[in-house]
PDB file of N, CA and C in Angstrom:
ATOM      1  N   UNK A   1      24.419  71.695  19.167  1.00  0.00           N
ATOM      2  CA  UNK A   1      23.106  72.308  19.323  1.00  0.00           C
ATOM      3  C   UNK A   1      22.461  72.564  17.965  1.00  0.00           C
ATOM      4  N   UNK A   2      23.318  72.582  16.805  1.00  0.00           N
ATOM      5  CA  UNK A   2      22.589  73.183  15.350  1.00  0.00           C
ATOM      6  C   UNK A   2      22.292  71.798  14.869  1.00  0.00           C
ATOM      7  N   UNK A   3      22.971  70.598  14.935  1.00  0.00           N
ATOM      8  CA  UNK A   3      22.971  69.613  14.496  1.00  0.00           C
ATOM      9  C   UNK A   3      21.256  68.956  15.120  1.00  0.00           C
ATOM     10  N   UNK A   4      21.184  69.086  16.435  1.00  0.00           N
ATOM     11  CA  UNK A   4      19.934  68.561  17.302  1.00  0.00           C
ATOM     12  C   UNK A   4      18.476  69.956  16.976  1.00  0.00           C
ATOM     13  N   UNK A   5      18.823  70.859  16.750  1.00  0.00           N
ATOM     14  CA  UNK A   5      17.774  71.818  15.953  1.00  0.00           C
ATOM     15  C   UNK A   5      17.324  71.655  14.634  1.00  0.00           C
ATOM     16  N   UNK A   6      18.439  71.311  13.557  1.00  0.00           N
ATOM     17  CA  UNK A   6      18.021  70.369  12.518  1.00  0.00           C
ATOM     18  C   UNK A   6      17.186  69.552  12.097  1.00  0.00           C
ATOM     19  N   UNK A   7      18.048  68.911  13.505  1.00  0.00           N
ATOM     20  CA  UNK A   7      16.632  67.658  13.365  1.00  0.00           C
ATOM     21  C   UNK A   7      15.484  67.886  13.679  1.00  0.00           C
ATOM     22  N   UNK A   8      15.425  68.385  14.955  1.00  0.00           N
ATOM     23  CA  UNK A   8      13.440  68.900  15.347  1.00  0.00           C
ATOM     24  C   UNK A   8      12.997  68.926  14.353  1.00  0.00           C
ATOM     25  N   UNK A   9      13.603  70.502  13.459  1.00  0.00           N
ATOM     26  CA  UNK A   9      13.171  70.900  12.710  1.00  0.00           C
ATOM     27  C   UNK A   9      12.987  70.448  11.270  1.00  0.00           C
ATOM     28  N   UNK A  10      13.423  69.189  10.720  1.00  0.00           N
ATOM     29  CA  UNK A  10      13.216  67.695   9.856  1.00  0.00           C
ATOM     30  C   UNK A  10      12.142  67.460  10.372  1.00  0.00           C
ATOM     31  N   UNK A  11      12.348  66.572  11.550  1.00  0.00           N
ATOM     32  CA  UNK A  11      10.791  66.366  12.433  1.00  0.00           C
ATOM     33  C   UNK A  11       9.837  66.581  11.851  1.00  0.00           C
ATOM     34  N   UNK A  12       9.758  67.986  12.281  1.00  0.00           N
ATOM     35  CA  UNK A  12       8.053  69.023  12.367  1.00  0.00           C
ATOM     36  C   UNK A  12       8.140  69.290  11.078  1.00  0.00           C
ATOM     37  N   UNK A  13       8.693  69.203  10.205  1.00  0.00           N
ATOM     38  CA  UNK A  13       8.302  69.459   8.567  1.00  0.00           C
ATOM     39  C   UNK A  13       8.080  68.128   8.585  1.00  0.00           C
ATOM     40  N   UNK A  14       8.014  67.182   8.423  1.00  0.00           N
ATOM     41  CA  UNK A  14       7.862  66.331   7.850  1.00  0.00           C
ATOM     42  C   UNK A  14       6.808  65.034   8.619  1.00  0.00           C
ATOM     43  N   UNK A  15       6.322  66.018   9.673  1.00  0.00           N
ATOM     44  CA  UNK A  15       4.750  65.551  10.443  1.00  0.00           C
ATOM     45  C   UNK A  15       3.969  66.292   9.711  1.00  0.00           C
ATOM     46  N   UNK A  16       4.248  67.761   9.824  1.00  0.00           N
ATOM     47  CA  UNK A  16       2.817  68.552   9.207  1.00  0.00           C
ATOM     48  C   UNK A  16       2.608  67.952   7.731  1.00  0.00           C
ATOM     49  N   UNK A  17       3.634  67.386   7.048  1.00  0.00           N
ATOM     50  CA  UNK A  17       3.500  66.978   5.844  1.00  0.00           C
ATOM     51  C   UNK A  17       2.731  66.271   5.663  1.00  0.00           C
ATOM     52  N   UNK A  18       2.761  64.722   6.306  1.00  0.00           N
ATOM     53  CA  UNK A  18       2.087  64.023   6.958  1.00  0.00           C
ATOM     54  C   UNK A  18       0.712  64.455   7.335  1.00  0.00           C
ATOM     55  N   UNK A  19       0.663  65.217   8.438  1.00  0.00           N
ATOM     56  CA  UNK A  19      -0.663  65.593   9.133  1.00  0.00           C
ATOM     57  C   UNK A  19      -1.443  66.302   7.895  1.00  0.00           C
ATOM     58  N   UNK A  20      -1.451  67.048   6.954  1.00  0.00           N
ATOM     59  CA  UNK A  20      -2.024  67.728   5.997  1.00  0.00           C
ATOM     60  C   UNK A  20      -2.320  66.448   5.289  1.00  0.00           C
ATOM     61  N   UNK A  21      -1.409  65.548   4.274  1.00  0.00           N
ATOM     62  CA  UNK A  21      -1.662  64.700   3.468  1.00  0.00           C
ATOM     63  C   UNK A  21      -2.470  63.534   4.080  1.00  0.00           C
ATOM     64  N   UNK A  22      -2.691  63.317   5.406  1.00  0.00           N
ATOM     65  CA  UNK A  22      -3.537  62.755   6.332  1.00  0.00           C
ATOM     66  C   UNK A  22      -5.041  63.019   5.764  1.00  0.00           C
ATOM     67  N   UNK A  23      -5.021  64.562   6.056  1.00  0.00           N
ATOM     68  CA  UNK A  23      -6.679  65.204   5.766  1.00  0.00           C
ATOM     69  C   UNK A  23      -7.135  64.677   4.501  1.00  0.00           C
ATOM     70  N   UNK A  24      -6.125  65.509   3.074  1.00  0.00           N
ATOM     71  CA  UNK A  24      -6.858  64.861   1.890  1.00  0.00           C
ATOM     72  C   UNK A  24      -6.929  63.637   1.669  1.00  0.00           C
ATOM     73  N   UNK A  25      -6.165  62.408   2.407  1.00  0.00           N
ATOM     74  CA  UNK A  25      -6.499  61.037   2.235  1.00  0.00           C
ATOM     75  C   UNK A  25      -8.285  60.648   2.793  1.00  0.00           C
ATOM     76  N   UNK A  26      -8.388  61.367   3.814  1.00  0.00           N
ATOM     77  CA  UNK A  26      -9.298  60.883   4.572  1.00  0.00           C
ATOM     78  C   UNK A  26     -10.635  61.432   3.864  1.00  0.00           C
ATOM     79  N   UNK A  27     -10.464  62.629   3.680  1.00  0.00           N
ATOM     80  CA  UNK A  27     -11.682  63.295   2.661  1.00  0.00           C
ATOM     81  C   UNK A  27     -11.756  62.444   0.876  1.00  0.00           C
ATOM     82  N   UNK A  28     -10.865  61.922   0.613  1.00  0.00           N
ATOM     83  CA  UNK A  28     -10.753  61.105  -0.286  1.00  0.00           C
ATOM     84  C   UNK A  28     -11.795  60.283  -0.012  1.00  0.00           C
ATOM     85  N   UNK A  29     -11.506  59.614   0.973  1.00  0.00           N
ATOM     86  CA  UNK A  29     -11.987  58.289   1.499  1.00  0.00           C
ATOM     87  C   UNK A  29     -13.691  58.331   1.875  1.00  0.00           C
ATOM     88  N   UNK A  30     -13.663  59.238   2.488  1.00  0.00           N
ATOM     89  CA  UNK A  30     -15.032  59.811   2.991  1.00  0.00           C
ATOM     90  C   UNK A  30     -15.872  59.890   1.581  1.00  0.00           C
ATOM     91  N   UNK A  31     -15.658  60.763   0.925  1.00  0.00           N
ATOM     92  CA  UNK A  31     -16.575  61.023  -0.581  1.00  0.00           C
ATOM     93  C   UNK A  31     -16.512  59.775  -1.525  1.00  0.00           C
ATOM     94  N   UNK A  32     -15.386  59.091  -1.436  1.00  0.00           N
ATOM     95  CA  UNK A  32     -15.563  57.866  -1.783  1.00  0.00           C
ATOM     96  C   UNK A  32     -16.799  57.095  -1.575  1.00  0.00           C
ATOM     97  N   UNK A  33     -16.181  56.864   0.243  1.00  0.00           N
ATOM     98  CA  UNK A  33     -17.620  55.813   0.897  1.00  0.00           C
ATOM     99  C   UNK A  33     -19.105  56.542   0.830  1.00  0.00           C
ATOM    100  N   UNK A  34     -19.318  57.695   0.555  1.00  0.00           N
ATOM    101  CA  UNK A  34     -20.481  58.793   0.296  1.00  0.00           C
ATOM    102  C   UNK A  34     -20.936  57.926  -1.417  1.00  0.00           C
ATOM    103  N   UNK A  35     -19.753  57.878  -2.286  1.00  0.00           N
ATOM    104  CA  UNK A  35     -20.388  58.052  -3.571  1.00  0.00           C
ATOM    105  C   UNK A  35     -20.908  56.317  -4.123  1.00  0.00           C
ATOM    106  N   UNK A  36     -19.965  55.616  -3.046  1.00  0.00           N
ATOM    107  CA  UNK A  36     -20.204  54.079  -3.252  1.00  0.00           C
ATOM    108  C   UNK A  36     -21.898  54.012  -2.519  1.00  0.00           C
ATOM    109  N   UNK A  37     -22.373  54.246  -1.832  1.00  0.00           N
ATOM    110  CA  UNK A  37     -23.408  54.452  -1.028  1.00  0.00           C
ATOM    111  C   UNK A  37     -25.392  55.327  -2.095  1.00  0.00           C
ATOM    112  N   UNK A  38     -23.955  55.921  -2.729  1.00  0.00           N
ATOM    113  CA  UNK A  38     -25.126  56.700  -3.877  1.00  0.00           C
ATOM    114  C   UNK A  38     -25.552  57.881  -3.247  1.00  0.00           C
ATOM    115  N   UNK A  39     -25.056  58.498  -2.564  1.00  0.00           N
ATOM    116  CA  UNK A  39     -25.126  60.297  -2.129  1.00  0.00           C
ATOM    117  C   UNK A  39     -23.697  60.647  -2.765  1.00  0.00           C
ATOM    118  N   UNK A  40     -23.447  60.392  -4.033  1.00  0.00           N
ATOM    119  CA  UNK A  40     -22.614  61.601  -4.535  1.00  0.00           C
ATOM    120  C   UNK A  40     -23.134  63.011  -4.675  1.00  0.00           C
ATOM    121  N   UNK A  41     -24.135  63.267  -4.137  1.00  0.00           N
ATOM    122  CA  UNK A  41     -24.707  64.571  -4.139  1.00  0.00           C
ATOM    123  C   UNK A  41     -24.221  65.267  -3.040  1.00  0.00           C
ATOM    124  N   UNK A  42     -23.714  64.554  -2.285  1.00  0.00           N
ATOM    125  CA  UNK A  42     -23.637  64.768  -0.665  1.00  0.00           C
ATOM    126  C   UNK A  42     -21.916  65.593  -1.242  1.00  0.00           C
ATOM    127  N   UNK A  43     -21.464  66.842  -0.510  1.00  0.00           N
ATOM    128  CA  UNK A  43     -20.039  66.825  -0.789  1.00  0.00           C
ATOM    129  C   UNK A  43     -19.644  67.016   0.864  1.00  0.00           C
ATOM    130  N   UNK A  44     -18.102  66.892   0.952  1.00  0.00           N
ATOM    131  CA  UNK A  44     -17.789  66.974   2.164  1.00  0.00           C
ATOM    132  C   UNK A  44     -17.005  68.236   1.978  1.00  0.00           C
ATOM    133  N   UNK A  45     -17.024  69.406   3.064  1.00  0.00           N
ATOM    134  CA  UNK A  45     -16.968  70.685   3.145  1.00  0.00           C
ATOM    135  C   UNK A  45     -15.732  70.858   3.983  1.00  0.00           C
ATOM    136  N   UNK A  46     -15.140  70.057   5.307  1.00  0.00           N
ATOM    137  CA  UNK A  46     -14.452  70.377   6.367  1.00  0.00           C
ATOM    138  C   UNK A  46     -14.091  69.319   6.892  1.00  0.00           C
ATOM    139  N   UNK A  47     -13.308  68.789   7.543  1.00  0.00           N
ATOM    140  CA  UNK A  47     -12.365  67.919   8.081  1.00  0.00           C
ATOM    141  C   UNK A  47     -11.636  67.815   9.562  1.00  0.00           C
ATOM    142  N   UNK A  48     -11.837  67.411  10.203  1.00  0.00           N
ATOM    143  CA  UNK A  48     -11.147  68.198  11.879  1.00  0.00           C
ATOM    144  C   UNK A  48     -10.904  67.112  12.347  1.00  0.00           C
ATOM    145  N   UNK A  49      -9.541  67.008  12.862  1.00  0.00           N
ATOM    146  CA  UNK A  49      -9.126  65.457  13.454  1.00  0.00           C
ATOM    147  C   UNK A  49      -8.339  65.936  13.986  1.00  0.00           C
ATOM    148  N   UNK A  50      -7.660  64.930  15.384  1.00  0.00           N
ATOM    149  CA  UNK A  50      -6.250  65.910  16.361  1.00  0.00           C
ATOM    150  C   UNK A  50      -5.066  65.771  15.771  1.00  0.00           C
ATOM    151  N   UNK A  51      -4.309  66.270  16.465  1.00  0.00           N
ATOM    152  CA  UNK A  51      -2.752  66.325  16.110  1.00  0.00           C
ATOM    153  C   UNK A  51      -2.463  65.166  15.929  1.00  0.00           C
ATOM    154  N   UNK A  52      -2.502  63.975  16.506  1.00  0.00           N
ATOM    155  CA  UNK A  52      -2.005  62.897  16.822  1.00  0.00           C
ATOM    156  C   UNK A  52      -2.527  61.872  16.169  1.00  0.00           C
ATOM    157  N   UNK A  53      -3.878  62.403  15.570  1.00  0.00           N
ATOM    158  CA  UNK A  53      -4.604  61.189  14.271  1.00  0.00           C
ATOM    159  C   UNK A  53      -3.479  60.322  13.154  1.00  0.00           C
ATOM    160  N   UNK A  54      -2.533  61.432  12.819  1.00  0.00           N
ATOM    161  CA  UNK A  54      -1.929  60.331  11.771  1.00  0.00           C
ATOM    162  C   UNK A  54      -0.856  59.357  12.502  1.00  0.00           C
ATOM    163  N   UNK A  55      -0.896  59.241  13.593  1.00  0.00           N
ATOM    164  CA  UNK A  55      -0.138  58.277  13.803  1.00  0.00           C
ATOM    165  C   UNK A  55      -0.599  57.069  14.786  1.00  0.00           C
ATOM    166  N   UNK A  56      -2.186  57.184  14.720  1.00  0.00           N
ATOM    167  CA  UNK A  56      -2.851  56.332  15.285  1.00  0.00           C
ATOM    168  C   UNK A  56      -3.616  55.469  13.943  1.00  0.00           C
ATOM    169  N   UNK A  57      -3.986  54.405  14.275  1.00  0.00           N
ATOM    170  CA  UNK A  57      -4.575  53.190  13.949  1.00  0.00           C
ATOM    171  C   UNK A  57      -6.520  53.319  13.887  1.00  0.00           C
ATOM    172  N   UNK A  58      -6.539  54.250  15.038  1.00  0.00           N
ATOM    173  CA  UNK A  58      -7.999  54.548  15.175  1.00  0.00           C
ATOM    174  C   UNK A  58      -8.009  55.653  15.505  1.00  0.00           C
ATOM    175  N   UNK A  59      -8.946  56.592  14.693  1.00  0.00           N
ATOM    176  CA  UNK A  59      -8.600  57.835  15.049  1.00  0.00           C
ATOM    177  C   UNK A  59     -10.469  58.641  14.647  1.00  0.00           C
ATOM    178  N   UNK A  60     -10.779  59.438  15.496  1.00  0.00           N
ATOM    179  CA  UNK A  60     -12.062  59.994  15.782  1.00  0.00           C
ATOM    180  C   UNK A  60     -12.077  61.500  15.134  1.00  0.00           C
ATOM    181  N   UNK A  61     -12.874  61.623  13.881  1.00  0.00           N
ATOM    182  CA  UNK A  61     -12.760  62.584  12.703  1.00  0.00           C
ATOM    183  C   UNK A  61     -14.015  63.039  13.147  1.00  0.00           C
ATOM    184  N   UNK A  62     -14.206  64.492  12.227  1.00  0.00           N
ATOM    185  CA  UNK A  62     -15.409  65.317  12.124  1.00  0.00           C
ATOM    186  C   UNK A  62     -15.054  65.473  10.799  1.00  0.00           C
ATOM    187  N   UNK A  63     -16.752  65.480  10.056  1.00  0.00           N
ATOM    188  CA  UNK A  63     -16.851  65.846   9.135  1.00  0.00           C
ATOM    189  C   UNK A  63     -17.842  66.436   8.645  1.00  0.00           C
ATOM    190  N   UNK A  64     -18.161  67.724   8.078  1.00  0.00           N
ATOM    191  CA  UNK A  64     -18.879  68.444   8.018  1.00  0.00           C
ATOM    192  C   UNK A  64     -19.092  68.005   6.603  1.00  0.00           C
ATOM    193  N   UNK A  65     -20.585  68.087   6.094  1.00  0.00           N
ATOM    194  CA  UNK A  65     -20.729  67.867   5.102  1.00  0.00           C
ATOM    195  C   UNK A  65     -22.352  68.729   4.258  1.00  0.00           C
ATOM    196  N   UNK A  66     -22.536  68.606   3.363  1.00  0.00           N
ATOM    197  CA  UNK A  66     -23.429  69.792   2.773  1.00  0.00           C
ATOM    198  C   UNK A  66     -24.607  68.882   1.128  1.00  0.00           C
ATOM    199  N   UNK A  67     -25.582  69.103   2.021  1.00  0.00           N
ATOM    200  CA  UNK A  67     -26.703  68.723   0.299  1.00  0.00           C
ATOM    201  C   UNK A  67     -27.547  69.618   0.444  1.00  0.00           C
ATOM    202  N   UNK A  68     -27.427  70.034  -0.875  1.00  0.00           N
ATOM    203  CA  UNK A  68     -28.523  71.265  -1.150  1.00  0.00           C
ATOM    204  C   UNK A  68     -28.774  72.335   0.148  1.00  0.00           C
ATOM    205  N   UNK A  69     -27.743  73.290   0.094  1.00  0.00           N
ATOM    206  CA  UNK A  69     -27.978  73.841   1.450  1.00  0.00           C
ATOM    207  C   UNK A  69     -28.178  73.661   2.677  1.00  0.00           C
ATOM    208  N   UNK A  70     -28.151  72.131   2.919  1.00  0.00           N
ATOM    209  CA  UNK A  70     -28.139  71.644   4.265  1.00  0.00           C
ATOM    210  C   UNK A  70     -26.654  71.218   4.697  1.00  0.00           C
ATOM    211  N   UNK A  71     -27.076  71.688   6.153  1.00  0.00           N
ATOM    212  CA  UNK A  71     -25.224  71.319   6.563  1.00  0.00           C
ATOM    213  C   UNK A  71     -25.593  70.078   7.496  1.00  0.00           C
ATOM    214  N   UNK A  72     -24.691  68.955   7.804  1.00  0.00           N
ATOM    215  CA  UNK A  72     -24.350  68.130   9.078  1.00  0.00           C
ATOM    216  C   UNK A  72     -23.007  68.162   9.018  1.00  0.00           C
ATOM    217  N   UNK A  73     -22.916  67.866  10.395  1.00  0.00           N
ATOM    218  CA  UNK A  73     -21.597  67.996  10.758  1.00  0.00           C
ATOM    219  C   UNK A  73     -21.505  66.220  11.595  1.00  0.00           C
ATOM    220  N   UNK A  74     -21.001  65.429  11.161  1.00  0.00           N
ATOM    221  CA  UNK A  74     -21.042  63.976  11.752  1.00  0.00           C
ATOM    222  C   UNK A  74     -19.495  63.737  12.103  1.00  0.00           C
ATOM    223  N   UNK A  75     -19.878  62.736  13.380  1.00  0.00           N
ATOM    224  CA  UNK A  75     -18.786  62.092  14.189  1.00  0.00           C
ATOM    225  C   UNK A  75     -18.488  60.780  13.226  1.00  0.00           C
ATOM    226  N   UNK A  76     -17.223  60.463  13.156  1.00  0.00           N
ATOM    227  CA  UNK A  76     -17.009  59.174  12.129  1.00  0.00           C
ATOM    228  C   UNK A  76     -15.320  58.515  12.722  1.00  0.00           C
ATOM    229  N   UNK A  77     -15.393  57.524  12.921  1.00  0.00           N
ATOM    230  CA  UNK A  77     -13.938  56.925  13.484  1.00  0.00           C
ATOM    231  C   UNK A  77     -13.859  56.112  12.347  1.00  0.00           C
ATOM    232  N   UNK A  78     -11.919  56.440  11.866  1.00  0.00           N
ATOM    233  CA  UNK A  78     -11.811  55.985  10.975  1.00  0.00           C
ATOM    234  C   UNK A  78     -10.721  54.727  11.973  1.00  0.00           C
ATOM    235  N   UNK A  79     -11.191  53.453  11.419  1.00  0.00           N
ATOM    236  CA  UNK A  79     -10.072  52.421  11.397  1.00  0.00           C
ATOM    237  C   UNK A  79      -8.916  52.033  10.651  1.00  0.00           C
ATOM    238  N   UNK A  80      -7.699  51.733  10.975  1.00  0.00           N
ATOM    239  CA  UNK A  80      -6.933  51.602   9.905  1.00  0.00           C
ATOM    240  C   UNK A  80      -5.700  52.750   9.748  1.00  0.00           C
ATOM    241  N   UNK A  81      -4.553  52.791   8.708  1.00  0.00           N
ATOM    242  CA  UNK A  81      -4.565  54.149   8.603  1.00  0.00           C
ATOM    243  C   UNK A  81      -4.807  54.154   7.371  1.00  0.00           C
ATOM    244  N   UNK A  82      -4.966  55.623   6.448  1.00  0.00           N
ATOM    245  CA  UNK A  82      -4.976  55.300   5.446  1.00  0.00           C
ATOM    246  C   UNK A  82      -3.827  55.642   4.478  1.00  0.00           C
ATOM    247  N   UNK A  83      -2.637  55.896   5.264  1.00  0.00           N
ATOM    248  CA  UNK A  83      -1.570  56.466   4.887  1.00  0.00           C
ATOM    249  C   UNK A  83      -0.858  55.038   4.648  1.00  0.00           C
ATOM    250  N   UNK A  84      -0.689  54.114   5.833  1.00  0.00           N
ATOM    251  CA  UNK A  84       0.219  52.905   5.741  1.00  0.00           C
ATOM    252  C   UNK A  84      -0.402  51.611   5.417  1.00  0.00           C
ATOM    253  N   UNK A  85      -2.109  51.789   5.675  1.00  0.00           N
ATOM    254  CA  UNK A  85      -2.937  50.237   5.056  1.00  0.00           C
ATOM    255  C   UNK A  85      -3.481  49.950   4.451  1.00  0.00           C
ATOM    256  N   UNK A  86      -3.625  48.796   3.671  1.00  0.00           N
ATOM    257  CA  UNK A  86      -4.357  49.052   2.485  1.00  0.00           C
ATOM    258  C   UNK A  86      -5.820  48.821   2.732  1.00  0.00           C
ATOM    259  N   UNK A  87      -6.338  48.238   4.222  1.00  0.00           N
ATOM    260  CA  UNK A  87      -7.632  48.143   5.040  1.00  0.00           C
ATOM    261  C   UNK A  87      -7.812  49.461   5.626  1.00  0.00           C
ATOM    262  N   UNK A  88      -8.896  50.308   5.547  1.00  0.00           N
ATOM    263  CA  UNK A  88      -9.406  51.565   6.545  1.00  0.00           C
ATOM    264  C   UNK A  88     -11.370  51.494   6.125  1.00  0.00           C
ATOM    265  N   UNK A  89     -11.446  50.889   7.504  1.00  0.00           N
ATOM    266  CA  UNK A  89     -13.060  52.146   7.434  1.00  0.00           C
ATOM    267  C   UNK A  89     -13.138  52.735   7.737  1.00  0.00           C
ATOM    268  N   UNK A  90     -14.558  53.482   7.546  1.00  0.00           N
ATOM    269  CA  UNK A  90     -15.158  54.728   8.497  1.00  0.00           C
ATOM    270  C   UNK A  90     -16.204  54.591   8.470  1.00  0.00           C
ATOM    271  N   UNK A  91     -16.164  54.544  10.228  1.00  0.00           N
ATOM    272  CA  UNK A  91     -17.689  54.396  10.245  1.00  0.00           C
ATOM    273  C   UNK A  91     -18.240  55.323  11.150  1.00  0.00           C
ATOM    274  N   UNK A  92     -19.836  55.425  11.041  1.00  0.00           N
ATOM    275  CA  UNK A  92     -20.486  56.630  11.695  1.00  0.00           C
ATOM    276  C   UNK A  92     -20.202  55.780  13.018  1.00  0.00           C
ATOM    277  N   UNK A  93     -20.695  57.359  13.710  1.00  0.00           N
ATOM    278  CA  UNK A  93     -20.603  57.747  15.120  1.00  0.00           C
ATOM    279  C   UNK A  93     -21.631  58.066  15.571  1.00  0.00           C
ATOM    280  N   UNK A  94     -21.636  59.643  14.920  1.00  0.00           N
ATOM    281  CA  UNK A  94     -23.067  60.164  15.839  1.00  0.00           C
ATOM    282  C   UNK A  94     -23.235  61.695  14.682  1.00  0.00           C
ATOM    283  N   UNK A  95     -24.568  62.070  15.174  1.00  0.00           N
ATOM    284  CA  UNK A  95     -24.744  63.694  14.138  1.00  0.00           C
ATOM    285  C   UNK A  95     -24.216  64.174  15.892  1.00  0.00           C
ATOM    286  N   UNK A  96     -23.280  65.292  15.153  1.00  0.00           N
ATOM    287  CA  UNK A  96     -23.336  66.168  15.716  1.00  0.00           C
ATOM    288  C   UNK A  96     -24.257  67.609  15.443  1.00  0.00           C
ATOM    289  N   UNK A  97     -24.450  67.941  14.789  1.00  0.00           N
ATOM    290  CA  UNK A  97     -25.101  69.592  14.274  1.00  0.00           C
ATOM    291  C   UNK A  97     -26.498  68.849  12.533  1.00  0.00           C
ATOM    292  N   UNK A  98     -26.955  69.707  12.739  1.00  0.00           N
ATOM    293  CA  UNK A  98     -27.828  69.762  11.389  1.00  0.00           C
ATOM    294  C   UNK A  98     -28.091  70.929  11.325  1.00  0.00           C
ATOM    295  N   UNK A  99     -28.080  71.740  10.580  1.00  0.00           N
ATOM    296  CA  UNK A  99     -28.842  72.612  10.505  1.00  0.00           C
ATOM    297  C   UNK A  99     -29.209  72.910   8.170  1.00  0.00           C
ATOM    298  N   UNK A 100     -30.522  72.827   8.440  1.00  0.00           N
ATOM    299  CA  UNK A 100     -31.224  72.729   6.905  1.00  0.00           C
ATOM    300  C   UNK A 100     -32.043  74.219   6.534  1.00  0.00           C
ATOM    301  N   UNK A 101     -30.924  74.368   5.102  1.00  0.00           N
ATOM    302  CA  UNK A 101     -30.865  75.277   4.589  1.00  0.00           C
ATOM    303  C   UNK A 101     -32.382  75.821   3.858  1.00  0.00           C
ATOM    304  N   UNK A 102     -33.497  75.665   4.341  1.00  0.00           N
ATOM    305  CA  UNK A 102     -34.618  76.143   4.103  1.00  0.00           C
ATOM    306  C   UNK A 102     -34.879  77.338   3.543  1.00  0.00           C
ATOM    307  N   UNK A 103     -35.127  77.797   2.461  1.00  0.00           N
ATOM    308  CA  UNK A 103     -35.365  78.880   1.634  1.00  0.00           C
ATOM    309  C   UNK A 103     -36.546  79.108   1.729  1.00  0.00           C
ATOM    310  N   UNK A 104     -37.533  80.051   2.157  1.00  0.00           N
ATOM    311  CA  UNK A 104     -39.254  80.337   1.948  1.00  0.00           C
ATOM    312  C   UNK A 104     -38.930  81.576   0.631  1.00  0.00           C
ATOM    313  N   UNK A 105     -40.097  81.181  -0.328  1.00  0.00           N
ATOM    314  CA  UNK A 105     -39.968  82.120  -1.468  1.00  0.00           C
ATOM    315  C   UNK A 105     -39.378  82.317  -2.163  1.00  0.00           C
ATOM    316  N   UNK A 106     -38.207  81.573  -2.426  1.00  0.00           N
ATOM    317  CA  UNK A 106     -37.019  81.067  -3.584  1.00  0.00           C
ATOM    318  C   UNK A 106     -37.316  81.253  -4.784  1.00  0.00           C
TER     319      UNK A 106
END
């Protein structure tokens, strides 16, 4: 029983490891394809993908992102992984949210 608890517990350390180093690959990737594009002004703020993203091939991200006080929050499926291939896009989806940071009297 300690021997088979071990292991789970190998397992699940060494997914979340995974699942975390997942995120900063992908936000890598994202500000990348942002800065190749010429909105390096644009930064990306937040990241939200499921449990099960890093071990899929295609996997359906949120990414919240911010210029000059404006927020969107966009749908983006990334192809690929970017953990095991040396091919990954991302491509848009859809806006989810906008909301623009409008200052009167600044």
């Amino acid at each position: 029983m300690g021997k088979l608890f071990s292991l789970v517990l190998l397992v699940v350390l060494g997914y979340t490891g995974i699942y975390f180093y997942y995120g900063i690959v992908i936000e890598r990737e994202v500000q990348q394809q942002l800065d190749e594009r010429g909105l390096s002004a644009v930064s990306v703020d937040n990241i939200e993908y499921g449990v099960l993203a890093p071990i899929n091939t295609i996997a359906n991200i949120e990414v919240t992102v911010t210029y000059r006080g404006s927020q969107a929050t966009l749908d983006l499926i990334v192809q690929g992984h970017p953990l095991f291939s040396d091919e990954v896009s991302v491509e848009f989806d859809g806006l989810q949210a906008l909301s623009l940071g409008i200052g009167f009297g600044q």
